[in-house]
Structures are given as structure tokens and as C-alpha cells.
Protein backbone atom coordinates (compact mmCIF):
# COMPACT_ATOMS: atom_id res chain seq x y z
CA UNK A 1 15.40 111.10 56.87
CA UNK A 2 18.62 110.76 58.77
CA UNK A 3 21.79 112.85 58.23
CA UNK A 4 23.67 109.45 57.53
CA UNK A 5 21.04 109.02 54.77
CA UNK A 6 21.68 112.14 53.61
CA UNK A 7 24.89 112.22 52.90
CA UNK A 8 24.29 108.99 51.45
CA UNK A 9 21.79 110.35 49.13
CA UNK A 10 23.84 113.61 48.38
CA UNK A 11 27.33 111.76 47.80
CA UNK A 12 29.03 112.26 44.84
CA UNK A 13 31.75 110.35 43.16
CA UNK A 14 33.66 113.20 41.32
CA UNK A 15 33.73 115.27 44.26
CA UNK A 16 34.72 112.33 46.79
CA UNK A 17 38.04 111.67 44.51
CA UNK A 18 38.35 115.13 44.42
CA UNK A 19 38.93 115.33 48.14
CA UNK A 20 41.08 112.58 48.10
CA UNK A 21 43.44 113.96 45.61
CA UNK A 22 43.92 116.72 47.68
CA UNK A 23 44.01 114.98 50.73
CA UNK A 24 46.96 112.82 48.83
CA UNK A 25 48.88 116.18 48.27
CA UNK A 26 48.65 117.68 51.54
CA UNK A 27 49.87 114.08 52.80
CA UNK A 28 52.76 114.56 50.88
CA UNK A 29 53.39 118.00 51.93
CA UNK A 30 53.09 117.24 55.47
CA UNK A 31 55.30 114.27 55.80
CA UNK A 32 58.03 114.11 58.11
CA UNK A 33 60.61 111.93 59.55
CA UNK A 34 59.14 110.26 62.52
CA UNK A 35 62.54 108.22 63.47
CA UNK A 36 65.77 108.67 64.89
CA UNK A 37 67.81 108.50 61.95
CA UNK A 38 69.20 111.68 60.35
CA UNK A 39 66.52 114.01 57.87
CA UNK A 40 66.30 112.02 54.85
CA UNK A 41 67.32 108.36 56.05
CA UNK A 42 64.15 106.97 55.72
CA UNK A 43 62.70 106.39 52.07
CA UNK A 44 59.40 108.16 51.58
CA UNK A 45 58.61 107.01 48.48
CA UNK A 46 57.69 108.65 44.64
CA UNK A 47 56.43 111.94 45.17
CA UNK A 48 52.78 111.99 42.97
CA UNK A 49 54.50 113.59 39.98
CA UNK A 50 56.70 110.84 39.55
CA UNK A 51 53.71 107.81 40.11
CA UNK A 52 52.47 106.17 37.27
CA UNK A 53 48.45 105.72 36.64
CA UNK A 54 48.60 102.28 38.49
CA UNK A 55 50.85 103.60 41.21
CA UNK A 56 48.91 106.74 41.62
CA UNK A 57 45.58 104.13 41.56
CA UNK A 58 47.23 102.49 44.03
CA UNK A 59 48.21 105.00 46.53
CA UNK A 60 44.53 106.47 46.06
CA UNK A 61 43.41 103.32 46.98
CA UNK A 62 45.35 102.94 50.02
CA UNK A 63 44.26 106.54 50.91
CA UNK A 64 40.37 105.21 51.13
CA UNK A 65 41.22 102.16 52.95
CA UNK A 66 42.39 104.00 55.70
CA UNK A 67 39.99 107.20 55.81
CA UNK A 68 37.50 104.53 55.88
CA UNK A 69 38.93 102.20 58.58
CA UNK A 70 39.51 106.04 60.71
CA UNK A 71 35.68 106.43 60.31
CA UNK A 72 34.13 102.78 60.90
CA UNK A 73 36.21 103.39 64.36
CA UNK A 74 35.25 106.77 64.82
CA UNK A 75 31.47 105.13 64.96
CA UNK A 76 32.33 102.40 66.93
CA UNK A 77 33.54 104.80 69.48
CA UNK A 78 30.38 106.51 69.85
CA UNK A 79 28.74 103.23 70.47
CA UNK A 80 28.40 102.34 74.03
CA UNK A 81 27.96 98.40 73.64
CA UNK A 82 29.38 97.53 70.46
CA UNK A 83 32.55 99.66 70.43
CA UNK A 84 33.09 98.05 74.13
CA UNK A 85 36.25 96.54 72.92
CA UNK A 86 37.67 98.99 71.83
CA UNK A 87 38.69 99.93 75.49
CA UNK A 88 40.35 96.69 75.80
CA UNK A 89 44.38 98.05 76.54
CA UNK A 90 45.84 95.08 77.75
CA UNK A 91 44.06 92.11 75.82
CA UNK A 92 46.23 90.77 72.75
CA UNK A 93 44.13 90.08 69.61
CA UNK A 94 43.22 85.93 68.83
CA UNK A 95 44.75 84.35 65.51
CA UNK A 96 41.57 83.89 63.28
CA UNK A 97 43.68 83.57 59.85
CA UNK A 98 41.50 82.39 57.28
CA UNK A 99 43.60 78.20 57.75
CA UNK A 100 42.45 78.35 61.20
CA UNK A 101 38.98 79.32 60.57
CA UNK A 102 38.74 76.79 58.09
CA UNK A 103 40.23 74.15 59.77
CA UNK A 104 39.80 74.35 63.78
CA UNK A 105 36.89 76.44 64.25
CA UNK A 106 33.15 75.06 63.61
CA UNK A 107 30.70 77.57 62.21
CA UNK A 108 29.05 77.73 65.59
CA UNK A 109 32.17 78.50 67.36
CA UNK A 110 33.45 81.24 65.21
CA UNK A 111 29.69 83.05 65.40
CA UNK A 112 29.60 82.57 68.87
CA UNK A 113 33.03 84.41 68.96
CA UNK A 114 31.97 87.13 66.49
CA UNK A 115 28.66 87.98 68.67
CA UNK A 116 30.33 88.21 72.26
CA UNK A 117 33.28 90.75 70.63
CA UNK A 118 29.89 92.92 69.46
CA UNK A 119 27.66 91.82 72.30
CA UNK A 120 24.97 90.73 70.49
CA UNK A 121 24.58 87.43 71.67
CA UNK A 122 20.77 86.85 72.51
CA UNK A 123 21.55 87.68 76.48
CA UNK A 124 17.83 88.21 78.09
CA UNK A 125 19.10 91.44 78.55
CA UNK A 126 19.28 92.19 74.75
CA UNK A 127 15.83 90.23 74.17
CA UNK A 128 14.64 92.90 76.41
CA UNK A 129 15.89 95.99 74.44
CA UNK A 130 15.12 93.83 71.65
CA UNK A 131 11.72 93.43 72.27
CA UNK A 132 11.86 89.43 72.16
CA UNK A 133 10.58 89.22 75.77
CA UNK A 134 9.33 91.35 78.83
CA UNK A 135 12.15 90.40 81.15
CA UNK A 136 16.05 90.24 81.46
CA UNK A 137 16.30 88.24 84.52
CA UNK A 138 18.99 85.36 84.96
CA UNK A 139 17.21 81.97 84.68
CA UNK A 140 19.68 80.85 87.25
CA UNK A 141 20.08 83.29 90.03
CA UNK A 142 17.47 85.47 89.00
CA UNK A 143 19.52 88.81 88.77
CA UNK A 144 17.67 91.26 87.02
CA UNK A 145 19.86 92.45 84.00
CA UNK A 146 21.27 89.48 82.54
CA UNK A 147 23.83 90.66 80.25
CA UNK A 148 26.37 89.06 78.39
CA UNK A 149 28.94 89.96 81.23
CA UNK A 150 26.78 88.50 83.87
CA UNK A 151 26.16 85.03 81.76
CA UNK A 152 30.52 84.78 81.73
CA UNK A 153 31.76 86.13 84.75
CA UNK A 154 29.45 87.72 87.15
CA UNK A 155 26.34 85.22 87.94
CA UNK A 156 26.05 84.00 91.41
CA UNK A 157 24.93 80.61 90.63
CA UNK A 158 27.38 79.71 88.24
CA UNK A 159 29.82 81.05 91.04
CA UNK A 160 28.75 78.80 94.03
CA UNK A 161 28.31 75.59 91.87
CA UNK A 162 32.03 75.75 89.99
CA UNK A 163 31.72 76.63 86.75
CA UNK A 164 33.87 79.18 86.90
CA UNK A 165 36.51 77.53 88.72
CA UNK A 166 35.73 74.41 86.19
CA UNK A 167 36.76 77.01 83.12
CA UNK A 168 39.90 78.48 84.76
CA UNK A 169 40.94 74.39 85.95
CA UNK A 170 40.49 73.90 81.78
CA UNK A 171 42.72 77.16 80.98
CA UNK A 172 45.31 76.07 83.51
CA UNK A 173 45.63 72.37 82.18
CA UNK A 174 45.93 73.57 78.65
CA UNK A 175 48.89 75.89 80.29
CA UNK A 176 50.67 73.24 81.78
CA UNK A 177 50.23 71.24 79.31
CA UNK A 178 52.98 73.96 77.08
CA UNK A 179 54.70 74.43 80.13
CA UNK A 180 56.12 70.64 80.89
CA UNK A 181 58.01 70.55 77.73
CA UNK A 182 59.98 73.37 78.95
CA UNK A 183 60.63 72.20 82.53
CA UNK A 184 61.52 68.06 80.77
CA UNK A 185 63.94 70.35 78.41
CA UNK A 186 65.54 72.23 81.56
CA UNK A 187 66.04 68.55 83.37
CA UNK A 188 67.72 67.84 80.16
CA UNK A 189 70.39 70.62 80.41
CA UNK A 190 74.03 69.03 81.79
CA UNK A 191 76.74 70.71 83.22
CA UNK A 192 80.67 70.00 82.63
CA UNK A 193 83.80 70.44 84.71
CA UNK A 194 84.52 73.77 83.33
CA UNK A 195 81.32 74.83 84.78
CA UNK A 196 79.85 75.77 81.20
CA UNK A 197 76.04 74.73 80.22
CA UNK A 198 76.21 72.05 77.15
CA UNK A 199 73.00 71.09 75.24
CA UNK A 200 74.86 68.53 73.43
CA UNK A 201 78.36 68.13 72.38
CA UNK A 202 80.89 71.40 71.48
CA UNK A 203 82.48 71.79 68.39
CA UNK A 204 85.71 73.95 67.52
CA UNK A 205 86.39 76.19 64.72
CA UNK A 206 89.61 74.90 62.35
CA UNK A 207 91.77 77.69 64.46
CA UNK A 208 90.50 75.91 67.59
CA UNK A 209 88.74 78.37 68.83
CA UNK A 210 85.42 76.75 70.62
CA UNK A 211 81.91 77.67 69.53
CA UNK A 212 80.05 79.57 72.25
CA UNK A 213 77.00 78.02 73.45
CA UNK A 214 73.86 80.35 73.66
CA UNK A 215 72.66 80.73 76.85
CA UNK A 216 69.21 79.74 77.32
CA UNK A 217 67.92 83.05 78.93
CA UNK A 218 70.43 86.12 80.04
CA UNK A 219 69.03 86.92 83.47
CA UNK A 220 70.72 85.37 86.41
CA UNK A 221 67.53 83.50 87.85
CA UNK A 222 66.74 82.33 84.49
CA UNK A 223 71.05 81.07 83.98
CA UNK A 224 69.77 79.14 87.22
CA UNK A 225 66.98 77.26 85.87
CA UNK A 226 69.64 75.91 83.44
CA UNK A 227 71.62 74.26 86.27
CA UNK A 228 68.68 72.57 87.87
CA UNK A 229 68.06 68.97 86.71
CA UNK A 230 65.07 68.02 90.15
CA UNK A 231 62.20 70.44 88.48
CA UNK A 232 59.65 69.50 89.80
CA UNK A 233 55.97 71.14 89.07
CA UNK A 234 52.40 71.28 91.12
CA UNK A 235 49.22 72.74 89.85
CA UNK A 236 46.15 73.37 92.03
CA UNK A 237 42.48 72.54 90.60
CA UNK A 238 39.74 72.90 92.12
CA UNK A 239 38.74 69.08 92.65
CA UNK A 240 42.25 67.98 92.98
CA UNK A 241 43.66 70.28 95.37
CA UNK A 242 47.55 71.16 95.98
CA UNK A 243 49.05 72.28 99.15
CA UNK A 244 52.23 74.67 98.39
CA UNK A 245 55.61 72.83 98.40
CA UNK A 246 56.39 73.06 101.84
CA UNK A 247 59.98 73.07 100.87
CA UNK A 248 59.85 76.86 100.18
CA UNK A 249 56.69 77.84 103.10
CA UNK A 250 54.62 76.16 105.24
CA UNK A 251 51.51 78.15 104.26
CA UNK A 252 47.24 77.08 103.81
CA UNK A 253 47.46 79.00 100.03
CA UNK A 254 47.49 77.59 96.95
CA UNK A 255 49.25 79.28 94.06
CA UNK A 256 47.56 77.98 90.73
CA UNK A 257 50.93 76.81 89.65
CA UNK A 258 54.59 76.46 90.94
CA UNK A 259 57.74 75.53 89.75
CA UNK A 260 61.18 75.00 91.91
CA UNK A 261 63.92 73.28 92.18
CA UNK A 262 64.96 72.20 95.98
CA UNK A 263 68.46 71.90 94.76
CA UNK A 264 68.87 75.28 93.58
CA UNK A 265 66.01 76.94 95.81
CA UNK A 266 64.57 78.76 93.26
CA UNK A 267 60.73 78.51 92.43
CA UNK A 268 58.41 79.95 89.90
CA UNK A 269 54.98 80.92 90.90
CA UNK A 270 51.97 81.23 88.55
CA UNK A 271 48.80 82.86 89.55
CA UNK A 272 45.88 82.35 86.28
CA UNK A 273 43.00 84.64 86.41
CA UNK A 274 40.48 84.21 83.91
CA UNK A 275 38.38 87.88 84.25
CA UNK A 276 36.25 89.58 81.54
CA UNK A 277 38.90 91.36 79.27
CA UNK A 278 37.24 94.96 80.14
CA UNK A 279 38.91 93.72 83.77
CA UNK A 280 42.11 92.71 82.73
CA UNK A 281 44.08 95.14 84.10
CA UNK A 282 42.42 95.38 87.56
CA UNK A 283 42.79 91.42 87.85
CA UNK A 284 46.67 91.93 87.40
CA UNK A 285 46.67 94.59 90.19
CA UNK A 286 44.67 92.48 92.63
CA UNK A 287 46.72 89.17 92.21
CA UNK A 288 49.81 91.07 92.82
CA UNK A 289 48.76 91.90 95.92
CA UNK A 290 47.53 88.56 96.82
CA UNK A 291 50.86 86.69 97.64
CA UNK A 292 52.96 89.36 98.13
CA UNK A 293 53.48 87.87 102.04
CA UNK A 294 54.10 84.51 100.21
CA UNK A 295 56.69 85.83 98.09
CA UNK A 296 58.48 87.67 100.48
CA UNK A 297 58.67 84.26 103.41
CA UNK A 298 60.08 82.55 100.51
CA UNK A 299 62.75 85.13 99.61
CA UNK A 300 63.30 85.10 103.11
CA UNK A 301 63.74 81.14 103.45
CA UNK A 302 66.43 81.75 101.21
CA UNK A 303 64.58 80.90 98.39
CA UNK A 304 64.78 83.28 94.90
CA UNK A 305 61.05 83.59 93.79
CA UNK A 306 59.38 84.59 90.43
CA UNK A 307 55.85 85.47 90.48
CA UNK A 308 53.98 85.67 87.29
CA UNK A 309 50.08 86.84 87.56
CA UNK A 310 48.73 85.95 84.16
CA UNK A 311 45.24 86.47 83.00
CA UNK A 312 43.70 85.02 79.69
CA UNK A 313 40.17 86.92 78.73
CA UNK A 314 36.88 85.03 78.75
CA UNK A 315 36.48 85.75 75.49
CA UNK A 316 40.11 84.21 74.65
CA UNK A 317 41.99 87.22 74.75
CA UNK A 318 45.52 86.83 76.39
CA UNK A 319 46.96 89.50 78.47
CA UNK A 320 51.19 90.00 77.86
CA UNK A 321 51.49 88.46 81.18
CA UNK A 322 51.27 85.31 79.76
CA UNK A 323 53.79 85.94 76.96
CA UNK A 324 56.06 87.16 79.32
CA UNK A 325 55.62 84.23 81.54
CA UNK A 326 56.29 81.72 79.07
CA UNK A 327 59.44 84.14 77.77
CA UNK A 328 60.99 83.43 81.01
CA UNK A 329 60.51 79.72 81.25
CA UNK A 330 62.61 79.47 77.72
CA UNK A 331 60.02 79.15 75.39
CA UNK A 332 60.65 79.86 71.84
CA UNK A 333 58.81 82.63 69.73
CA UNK A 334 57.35 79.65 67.89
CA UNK A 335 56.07 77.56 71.02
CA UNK A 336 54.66 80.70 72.63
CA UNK A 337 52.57 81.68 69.40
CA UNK A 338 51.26 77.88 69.83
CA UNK A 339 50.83 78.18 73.11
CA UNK A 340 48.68 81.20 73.51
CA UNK A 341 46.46 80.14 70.43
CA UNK A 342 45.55 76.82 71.81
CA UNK A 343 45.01 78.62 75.48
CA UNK A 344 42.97 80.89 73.91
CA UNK A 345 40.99 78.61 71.90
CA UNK A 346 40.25 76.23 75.19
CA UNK A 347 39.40 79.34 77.05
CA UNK A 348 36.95 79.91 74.36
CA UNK A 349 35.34 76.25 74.36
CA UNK A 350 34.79 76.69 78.04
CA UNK A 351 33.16 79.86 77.97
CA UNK A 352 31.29 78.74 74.84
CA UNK A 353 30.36 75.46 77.14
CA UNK A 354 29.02 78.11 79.94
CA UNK A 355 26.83 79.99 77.19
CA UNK A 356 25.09 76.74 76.15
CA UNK A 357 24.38 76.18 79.92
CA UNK A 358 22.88 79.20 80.46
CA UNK A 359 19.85 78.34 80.96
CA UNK A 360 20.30 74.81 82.55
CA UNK A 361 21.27 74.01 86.43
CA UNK A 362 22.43 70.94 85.94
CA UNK A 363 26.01 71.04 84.81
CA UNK A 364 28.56 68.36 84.20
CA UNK A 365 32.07 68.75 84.75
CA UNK A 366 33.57 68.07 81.11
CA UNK A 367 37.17 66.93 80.48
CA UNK A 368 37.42 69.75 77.56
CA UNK A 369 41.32 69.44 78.17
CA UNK A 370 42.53 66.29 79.71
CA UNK A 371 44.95 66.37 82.76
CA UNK A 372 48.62 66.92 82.05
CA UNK A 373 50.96 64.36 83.35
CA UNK A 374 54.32 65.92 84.55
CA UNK A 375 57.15 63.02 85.00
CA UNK A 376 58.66 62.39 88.74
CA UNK A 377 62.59 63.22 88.70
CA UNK A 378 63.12 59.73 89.66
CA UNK A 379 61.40 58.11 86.42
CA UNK A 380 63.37 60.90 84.31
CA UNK A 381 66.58 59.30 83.33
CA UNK A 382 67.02 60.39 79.28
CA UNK A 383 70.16 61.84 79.13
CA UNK A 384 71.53 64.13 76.22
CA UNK A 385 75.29 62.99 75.55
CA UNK A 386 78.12 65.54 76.39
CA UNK A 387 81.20 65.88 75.75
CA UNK A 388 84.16 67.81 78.27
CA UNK A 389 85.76 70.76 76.21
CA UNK A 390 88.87 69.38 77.15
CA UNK A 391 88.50 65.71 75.62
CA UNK A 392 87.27 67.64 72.33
């Protein structure tokens, strides 16, 4: 008999609440102020002779919830494959709410999403410790330990034939697609004689004193973007390939996406890595590197560059990078959350997409997100009305 079955057998309910009565005390003994207001800002709540029975239930309660949540983790950490994620530092956690499990997920989806965060999908590699078959090879490069990694990121075939540049082309789509609103909004921006940004018209106060217009985004690039009405935006795919503007540098590479304005001379670049979420962080470090020389012959053309390398997870998971990205481009708090779900959801589909090819060589290049369409400058003539502060 095991130790866990043990204590199983051996546990007893008096003593158990016993413990955590006295673990409640010392809890309350032991509590400090962990902020940097003055001793006794912060409210700590009743002490435990002033709870009632249901508020003394309650904070009991609460107690076990989190002992228990401490030891499920304290287990997972001690597993090798299924407390994997746990050493995800950079990944932001996916929306699953209950609506959107309901409502945009199919069954199959969400267990194919709850297997690869355990790794128990049925990889050849885990039919092999498994004992569902002798061997753990790849069916389509042959590689001998076919894990779950290998199947989503690391397989040889599935390198050489695209399908790995055919999920990061769907990721990048769904990311323009979020990111055009933006740039149409910043075309939509006008500037007056008094050399003040107006979204619209200005009002004044009764005393005459004129309402102040936020500013789109404090930094000085970003007040830039806001005086720019030629955006114009390229993305690169992998079968519809995108020289950079040669506006900013003559150059053979080919930045996933960029944004400028040859007016102002100032250009956003996007760089969209789509790695195993265990690799997040190493991804960021290499792409930095990677157009570092780009950046710099641009700065040095004159131009003012921002260069954003974002990675979303295979899995779904979003790195900050992205949040930042879209942060700078003017986003609200409400588009970004909107944003990142649906990238995360099409990153998802796609790697789902891979999963059900496993096995297959033949592969056809699905249009899981359809190609964004980003309006010339010339065909963009809406204008918002404005009004000079001095005819108000």
C-alpha cells in the first residue's frame, strides 16, 4: 500500500479541522502589513473572536481551498510531464470562462486543449510508455521519440513542407486583422491651425475655458502616429511574399509586419514567432537580435523605428509582447482583450489542424482565417468633421 493511501486510509475528520483551526489562529497572529501605507491602513478583517458561525465557516472554508490548491501544485511540481507548465514565466493564461466554452469552443476543441496543457495527448511517444504500441517514431519523418513537442514545433517534415509557416501566416492574418482598425482610426485623426490633435469637434466649458483633448498615447513616437494620415501597412506570408518598404531600407529581409508613414518617417516593425510556450522567452531573445542591423539603417535613414518581437504559444498562450504591441498602436483595454482571445483561439485551430494531420503527408493549405484587406491612402477619403478652436 502506498503512503498516499495511507494517509488516505488513516485521515481523520476531527483531527483535520483541528489543524485548521489552529492553522486559522496562527494566520491571524502572523499577519502583517505587506503595503506601503502606514501600520494599520489596511483593513484586516474580524479577528476569530468577533466571527460569527457562518463567518467563521466561511473563513475555514477559504482556509482549505487554499491549503489544498498549495498541495495539488506542490504535486504537480514533482511531476516531470504534467507539471511542465508550470515553468511557463512568460505565457499569459487563455480566457476559457464558462460563455466561451459554451459558446465558441466544440467539445473536441476544448479536450484537445485540456490534453496538450497535461501532455497526454495520444503522441506515439506516450503509446509507448503507455504500452499501446512498440514504437514512438514520427509517421512523417521518422524521428524516434515523437512527443507532443515534436508533433507542434519540432518535426522535420512538417518543417520543409510549410505547415509551420502555414500556422504562423494564420496567427499573423488574425493579427492584422485587429491591427487595421487602429491604423484606419490613426488616418482618421485631423490636425488644426493651432497645431492641436481633434477627434471631432471641441467644446468649451460655460467660463470658456476649452475641454482638453486626451492624447491618444503620451510617448513622443506614439504623439507622431497621431499626425500621420498616409499609414500605410505590409505583411509578409509565406505564399504571398513582401519585400520591406524600400522607403525606409533597401534590404532582401522581410519583417512579418510593418507599419510607417513616409510623411512622418516613422515605421513600426512586427516580428511574430509562434514557438512552444516552454520557448517563449528564448524566441524573444533571438528575434531581437535578428534585425537589429535593420533597425539601426533605418534610424540612420532618418527614420524613427519601433520594433516589437511578439510571440503567441502553440498552445494559444500569448506572451506580453503582444499586449504591449497592441498598447502602443492605441488599442483600447477592451480591443486588446478581443484581440488576444481571438489570436489565441486561431493559433489554437491551427495547431489543432496540425494534430489531426499528424499522421497524413498530404496537407492542404486551409483558409482558417481569411486574408485581411488594408485600404490604399488614395481610396481612404472618410473624413471626421472638425472644427478650429477659434471659430468655436
Amino acid at each position: 500500500m502506498t503512503s498516499r493511501q495511507e494517509r488516505k486510509k488513516q485521515w481523520n475528520g476531527v483531527k483535520e479541522l483541528q489543524e485548521r483551526e489552529r492553522h486559522l489562529i496562527l494566520n491571524e497572529i502572523c499577519k502583517g502589513q505587506h503595503t506601503r501605507q502606514g501600520i494599520g491602513f489596511t483593513r484586516t478583517g474580524k479577528r476569530i473572536d468577533q466571527m460569527s458561525k457562518k463567518e467563521h465557516r466561511n473563513a475555514l472554508s477559504s482556509l482549505v481551498k487554499e491549503l489544498s490548491e498549495e498541495q495539488m501544485l506542490v504535486s504537480l511540481y514533482n511531476m516531470a510531464q504534467q507539471g511542465r507548465w508550470l515553468s511557463w514565466e512568460t505565457a499569459m493564461q487563455m480566457d476559457i470562462r464558462w460563455n466561451k466554452l459554451l459558446y465558441s469552443w466544440s467539445p473536441e476543441m476544448l479536450k484537445f486543449y485540456l490534453n496538450t496543457i497535461q501532455d497526454t495527448l495520444p503522441t506515439p511517444a506516450n503509446l509507448k510508455v503507455w504500452n499501446k504500441q512498440a514504437l514512438g517514431q514520427c509517421v512523417l519523418c521518422g524521428y524516434n521519440n515523437c512527443t507532443m513537442m515534436h508533433i507542434f514545433n519540432c518535426c522535420q517534415y512538417s518543417l520543409r513542407s510549410g505547415r509551420y509557416n502555414w500556422r504562423h501566416d494564420m496567427v499573423l492574418r488574425e493579427i492584422v486583422h485587429h491591427l487595421i482598425p487602429a491604423i484606419l482610426r490613426a488616418r482618421n485623426v485631423k490636425t488644426v491651425e493651432d497645431g492641436e490633435i481633434r477627434t471631432g469637434i471641441a467644446f468649451k466649458t460655460e467660463e470658456g475655458k476649452k475641454y482638453k483633448n486626451v492624447a491618444w498615447l503620451g510617448d513622443k513616437t506614439q504623439n507622431k502616429i497621431q499626425n500621420a494620415e498616409d499609414w500605410k501597412v505590409v505583411w509578409d506570408e509565406d505564399k504571398i511574399p513582401v519585400i520591406f518598404p524600400p522607403e525606409i531600407v533597401t534590404t532582401s529581409r522581410r519583417p512579418d509586419i510593418t507599419i510607417y508613414s513616409p510623411n512622418e518617417k516613422i515605421a513600426v516593425v512586427i516580428e511574430l514567432t509562434v514557438p512552444a510556450e516552454e520557448n517563449m522567452a528564448q524566441a524573444n531573445q533571438r528575434k531581437k537580435c535578428k534585425y537589429e542591423d535593420l533597425i539601426s539603417e533605418g534610424r540612420e535613414a532618418g527614420w524613427e523605428l519601433k520594433y516589437f518581437p511578439v510571440e503567441v504559444g502553440s498552445r494559444g498562450f500569448t506572451n506580453e509582447t503582444l499586449r504591449a504591441c497592441f498598447k502602443f498602436l492605441g488599442l483600447t483595454n477592451k480591443e486588446i482583450r478581443k484581440a488576444l482571445d481571438s489570436i489565441s483561439r486561431a493559433a489554437l485551430r491551427a495547431t489543432y489542424t496540425l494534430w489531426l494531420a499528424r499522421s497524413n503527408k498530404t496537407f492542404g493549405s486551409w483558409e482558417l482565417v481569411a486574408r485581411p484587406y488594408m485600404p490604399p491612402v488614395e481610396e481612404f477619403d472618410e473624413e471626421i468633421p472638425t472644427v478650429n478652436q477659434s471659430e468655436v
